[in-house]
PDB file of N, CA and C in Angstrom:
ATOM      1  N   UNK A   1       0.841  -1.188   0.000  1.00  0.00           N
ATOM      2  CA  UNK A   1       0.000   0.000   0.000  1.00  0.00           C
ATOM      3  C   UNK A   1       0.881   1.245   0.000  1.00  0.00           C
ATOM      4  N   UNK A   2       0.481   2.298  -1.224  1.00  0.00           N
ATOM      5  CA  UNK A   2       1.108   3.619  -0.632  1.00  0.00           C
ATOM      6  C   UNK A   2       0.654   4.665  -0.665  1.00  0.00           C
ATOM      7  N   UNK A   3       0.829   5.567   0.723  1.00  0.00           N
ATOM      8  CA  UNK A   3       0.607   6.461   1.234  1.00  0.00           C
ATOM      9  C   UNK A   3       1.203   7.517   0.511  1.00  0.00           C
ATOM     10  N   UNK A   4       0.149   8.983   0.561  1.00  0.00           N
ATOM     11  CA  UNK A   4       0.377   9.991   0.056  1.00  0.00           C
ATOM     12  C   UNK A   4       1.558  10.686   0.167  1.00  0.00           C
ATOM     13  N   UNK A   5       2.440  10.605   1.525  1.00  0.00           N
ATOM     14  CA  UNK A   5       3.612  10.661   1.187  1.00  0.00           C
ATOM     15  C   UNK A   5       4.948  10.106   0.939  1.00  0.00           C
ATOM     16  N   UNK A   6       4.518   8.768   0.649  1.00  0.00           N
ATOM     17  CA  UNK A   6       5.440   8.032  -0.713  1.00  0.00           C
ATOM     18  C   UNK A   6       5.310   8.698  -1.783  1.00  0.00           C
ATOM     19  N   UNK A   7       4.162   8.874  -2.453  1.00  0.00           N
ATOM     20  CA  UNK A   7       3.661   9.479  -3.672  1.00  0.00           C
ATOM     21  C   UNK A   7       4.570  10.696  -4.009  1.00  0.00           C
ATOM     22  N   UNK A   8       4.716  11.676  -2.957  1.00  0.00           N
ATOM     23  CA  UNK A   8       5.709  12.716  -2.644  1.00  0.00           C
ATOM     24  C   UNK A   8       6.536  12.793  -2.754  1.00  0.00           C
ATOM     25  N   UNK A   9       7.385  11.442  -1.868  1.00  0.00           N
ATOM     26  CA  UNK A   9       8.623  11.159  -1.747  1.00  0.00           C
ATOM     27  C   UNK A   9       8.904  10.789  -3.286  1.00  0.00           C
ATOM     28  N   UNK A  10       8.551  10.244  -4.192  1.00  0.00           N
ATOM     29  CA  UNK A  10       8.894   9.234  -5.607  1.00  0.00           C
ATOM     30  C   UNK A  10       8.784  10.525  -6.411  1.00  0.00           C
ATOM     31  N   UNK A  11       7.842  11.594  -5.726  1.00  0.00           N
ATOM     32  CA  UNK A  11       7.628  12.523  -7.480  1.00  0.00           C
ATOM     33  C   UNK A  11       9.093  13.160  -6.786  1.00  0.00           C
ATOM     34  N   UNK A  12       9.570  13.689  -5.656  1.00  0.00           N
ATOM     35  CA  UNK A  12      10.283  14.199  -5.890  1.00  0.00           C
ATOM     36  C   UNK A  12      12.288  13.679  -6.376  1.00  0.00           C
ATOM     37  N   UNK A  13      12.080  12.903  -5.891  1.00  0.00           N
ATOM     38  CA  UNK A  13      13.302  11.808  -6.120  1.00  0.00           C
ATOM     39  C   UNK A  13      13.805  11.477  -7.881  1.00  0.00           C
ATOM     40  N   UNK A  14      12.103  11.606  -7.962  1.00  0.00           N
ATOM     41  CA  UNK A  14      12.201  11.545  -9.726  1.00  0.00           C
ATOM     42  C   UNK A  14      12.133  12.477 -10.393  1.00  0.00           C
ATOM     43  N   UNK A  15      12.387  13.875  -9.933  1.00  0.00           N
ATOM     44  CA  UNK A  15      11.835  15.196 -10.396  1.00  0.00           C
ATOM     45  C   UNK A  15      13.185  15.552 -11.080  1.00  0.00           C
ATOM     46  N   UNK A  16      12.951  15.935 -12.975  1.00  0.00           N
ATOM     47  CA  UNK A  16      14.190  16.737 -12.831  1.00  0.00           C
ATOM     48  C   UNK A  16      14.614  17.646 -12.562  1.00  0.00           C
ATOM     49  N   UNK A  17      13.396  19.007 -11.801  1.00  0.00           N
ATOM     50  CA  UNK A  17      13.703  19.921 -11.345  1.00  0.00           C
ATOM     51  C   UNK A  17      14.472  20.394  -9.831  1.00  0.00           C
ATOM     52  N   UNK A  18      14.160  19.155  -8.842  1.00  0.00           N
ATOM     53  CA  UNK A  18      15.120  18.869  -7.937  1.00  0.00           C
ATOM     54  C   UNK A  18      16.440  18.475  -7.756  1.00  0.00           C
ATOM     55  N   UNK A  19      17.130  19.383  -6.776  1.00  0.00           N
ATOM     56  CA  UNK A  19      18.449  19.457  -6.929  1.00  0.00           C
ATOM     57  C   UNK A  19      19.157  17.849  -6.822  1.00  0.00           C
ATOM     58  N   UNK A  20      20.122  17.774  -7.246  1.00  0.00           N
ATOM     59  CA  UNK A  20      20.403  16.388  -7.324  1.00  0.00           C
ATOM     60  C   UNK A  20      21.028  16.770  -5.324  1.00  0.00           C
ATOM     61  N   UNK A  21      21.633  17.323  -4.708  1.00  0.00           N
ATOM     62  CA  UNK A  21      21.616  17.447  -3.195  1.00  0.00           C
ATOM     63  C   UNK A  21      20.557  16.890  -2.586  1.00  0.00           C
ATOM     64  N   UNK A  22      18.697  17.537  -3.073  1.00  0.00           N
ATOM     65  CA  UNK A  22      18.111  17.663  -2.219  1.00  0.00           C
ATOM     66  C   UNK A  22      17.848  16.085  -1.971  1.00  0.00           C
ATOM     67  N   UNK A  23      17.807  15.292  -3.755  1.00  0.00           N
ATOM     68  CA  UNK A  23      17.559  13.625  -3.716  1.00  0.00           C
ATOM     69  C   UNK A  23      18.677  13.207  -2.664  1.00  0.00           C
ATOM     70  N   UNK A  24      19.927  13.001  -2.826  1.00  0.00           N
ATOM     71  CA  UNK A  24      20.588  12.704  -1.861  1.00  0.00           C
ATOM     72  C   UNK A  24      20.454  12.388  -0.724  1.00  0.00           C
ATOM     73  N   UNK A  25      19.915  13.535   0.011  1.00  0.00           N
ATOM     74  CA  UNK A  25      19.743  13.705   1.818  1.00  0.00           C
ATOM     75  C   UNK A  25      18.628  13.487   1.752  1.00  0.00           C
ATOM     76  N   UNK A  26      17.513  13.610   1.100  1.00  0.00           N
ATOM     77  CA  UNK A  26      16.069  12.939   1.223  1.00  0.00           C
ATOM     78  C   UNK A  26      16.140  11.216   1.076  1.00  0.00           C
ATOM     79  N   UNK A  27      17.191  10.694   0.277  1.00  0.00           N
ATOM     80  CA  UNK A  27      17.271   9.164  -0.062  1.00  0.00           C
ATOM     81  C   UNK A  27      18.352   8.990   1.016  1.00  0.00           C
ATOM     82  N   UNK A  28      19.146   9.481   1.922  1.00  0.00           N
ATOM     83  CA  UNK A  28      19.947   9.095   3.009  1.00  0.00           C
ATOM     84  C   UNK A  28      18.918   8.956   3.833  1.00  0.00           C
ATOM     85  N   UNK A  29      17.710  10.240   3.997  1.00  0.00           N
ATOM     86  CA  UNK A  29      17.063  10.320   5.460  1.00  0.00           C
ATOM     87  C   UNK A  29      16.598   9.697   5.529  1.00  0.00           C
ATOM     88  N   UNK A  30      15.849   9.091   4.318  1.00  0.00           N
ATOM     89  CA  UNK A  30      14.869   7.515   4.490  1.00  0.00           C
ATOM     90  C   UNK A  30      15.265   6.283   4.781  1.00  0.00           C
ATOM     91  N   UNK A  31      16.760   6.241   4.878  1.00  0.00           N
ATOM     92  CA  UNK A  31      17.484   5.219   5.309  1.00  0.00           C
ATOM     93  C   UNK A  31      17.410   5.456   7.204  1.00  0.00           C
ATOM     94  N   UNK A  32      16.919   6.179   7.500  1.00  0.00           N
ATOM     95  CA  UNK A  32      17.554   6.463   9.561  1.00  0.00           C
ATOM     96  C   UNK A  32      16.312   6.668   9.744  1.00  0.00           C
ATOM     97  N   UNK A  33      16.001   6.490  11.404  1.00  0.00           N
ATOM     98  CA  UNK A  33      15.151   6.513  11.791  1.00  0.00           C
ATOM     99  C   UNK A  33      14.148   7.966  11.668  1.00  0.00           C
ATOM    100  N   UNK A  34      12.924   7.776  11.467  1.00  0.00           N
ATOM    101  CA  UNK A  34      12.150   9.053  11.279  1.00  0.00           C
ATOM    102  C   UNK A  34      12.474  10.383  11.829  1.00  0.00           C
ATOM    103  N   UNK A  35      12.268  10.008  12.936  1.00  0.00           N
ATOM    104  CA  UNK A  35      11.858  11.206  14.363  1.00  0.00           C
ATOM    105  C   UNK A  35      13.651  11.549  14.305  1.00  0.00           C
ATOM    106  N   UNK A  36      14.867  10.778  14.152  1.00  0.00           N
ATOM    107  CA  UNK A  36      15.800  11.389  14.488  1.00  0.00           C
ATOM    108  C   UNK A  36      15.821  12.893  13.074  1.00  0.00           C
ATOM    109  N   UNK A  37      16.240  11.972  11.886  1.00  0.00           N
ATOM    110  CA  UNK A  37      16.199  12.551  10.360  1.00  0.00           C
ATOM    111  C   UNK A  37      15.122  13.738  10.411  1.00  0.00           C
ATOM    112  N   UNK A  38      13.944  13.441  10.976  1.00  0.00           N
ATOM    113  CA  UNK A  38      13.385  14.815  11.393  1.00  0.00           C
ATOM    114  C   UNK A  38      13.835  16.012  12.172  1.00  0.00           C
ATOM    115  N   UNK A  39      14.016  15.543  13.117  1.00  0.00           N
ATOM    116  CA  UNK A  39      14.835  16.535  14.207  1.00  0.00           C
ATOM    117  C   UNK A  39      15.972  16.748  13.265  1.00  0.00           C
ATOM    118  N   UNK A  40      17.269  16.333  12.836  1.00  0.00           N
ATOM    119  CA  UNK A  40      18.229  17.033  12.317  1.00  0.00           C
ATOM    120  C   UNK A  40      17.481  17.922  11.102  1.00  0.00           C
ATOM    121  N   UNK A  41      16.528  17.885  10.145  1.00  0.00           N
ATOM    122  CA  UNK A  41      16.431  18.455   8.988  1.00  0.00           C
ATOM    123  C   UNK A  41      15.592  19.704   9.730  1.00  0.00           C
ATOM    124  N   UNK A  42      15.025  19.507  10.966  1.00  0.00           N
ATOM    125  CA  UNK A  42      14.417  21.068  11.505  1.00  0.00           C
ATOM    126  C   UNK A  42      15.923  21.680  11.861  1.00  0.00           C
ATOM    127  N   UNK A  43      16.957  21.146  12.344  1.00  0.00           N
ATOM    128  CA  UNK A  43      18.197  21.746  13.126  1.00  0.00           C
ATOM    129  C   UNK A  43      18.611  22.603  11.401  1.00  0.00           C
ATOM    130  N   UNK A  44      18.848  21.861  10.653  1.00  0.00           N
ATOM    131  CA  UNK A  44      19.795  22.221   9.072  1.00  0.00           C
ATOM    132  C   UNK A  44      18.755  23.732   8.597  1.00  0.00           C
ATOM    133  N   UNK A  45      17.602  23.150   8.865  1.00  0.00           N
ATOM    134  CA  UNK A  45      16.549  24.087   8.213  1.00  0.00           C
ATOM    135  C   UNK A  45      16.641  25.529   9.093  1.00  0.00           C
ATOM    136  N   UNK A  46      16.897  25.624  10.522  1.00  0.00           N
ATOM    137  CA  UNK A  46      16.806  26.470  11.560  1.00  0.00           C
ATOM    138  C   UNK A  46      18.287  27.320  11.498  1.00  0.00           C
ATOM    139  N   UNK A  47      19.511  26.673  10.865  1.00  0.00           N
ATOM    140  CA  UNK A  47      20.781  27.336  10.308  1.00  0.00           C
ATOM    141  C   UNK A  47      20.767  27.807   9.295  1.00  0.00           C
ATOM    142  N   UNK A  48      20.011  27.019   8.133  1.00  0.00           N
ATOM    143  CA  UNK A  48      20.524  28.014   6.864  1.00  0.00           C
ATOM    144  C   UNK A  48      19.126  29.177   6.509  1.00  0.00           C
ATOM    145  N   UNK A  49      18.151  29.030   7.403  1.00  0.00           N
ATOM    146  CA  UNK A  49      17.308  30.163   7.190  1.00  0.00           C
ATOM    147  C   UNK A  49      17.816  31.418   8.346  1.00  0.00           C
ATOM    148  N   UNK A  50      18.844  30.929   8.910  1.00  0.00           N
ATOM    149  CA  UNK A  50      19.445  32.515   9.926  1.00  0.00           C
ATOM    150  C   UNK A  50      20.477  32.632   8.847  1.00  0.00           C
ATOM    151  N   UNK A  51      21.237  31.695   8.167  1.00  0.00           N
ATOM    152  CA  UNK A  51      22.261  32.088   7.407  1.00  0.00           C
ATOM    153  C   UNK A  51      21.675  33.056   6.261  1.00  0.00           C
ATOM    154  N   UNK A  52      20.602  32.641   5.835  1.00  0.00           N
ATOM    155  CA  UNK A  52      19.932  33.180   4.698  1.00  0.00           C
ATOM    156  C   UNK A  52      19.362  34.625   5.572  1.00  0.00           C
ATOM    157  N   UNK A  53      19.226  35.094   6.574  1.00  0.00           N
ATOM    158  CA  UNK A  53      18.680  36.536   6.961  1.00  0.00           C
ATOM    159  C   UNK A  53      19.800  37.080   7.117  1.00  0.00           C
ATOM    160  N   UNK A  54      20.986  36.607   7.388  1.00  0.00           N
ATOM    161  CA  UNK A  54      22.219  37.115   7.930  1.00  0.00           C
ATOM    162  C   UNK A  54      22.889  37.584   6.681  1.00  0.00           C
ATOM    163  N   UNK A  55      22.663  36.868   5.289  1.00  0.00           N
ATOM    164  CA  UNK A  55      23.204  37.299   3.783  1.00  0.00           C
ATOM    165  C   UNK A  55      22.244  38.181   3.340  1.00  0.00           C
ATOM    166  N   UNK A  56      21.161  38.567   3.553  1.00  0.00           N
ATOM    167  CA  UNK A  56      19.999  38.979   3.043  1.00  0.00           C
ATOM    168  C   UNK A  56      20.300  40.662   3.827  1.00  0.00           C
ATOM    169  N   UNK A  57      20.872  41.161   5.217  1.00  0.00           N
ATOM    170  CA  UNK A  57      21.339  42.406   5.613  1.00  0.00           C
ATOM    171  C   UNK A  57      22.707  42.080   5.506  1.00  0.00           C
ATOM    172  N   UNK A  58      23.473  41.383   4.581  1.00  0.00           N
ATOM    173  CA  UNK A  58      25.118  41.860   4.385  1.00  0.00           C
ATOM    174  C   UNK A  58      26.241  41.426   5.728  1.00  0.00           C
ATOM    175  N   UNK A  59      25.822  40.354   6.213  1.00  0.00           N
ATOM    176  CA  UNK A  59      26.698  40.127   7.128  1.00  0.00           C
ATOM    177  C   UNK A  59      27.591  38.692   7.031  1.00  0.00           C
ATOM    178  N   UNK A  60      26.982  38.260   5.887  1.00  0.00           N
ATOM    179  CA  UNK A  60      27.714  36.397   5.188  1.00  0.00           C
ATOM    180  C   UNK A  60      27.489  36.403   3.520  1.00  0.00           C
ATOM    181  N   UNK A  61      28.371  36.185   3.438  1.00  0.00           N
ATOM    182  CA  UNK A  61      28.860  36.287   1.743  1.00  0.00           C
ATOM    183  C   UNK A  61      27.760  35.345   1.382  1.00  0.00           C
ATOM    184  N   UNK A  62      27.477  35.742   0.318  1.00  0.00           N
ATOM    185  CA  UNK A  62      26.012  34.813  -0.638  1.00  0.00           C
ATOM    186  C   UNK A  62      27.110  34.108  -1.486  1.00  0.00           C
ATOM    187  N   UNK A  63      27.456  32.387  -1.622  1.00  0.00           N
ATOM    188  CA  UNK A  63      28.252  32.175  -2.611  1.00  0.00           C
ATOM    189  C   UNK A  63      27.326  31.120  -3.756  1.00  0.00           C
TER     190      UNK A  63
END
């Protein structure tokens, strides 16, 4: 049986508009346990959106 977000998971894995990175760490995270792979991708998500306000007023190089 699959659930709507398999369906998700496959369009995006198969998408050629997704970064070949994002397949990567989305096809690693599905390898580890949920709840951990969750918690780290809120931690990654909670750094590069301060990194991204911190380049956005000129204080970290945009590369």
């Amino acid at each position: 049986m699959s659930t709507q977000i398999d369906h998700e998971i496959r369009e995006v894995l198969n998408s050629p508009v997704a970064s070949n990175w994002l397949k990567e760490a989305l096809g690693k995270a599905l390898e580890r346990d949920c709840v951990d792979a969750a918690n780290d991708a809120e931690v990654l998500m909670d750094l590069l959106n301060k990194r991204c306000e911190e380049a956005f007023k000129g204080l970290v190089p945009v590369s």
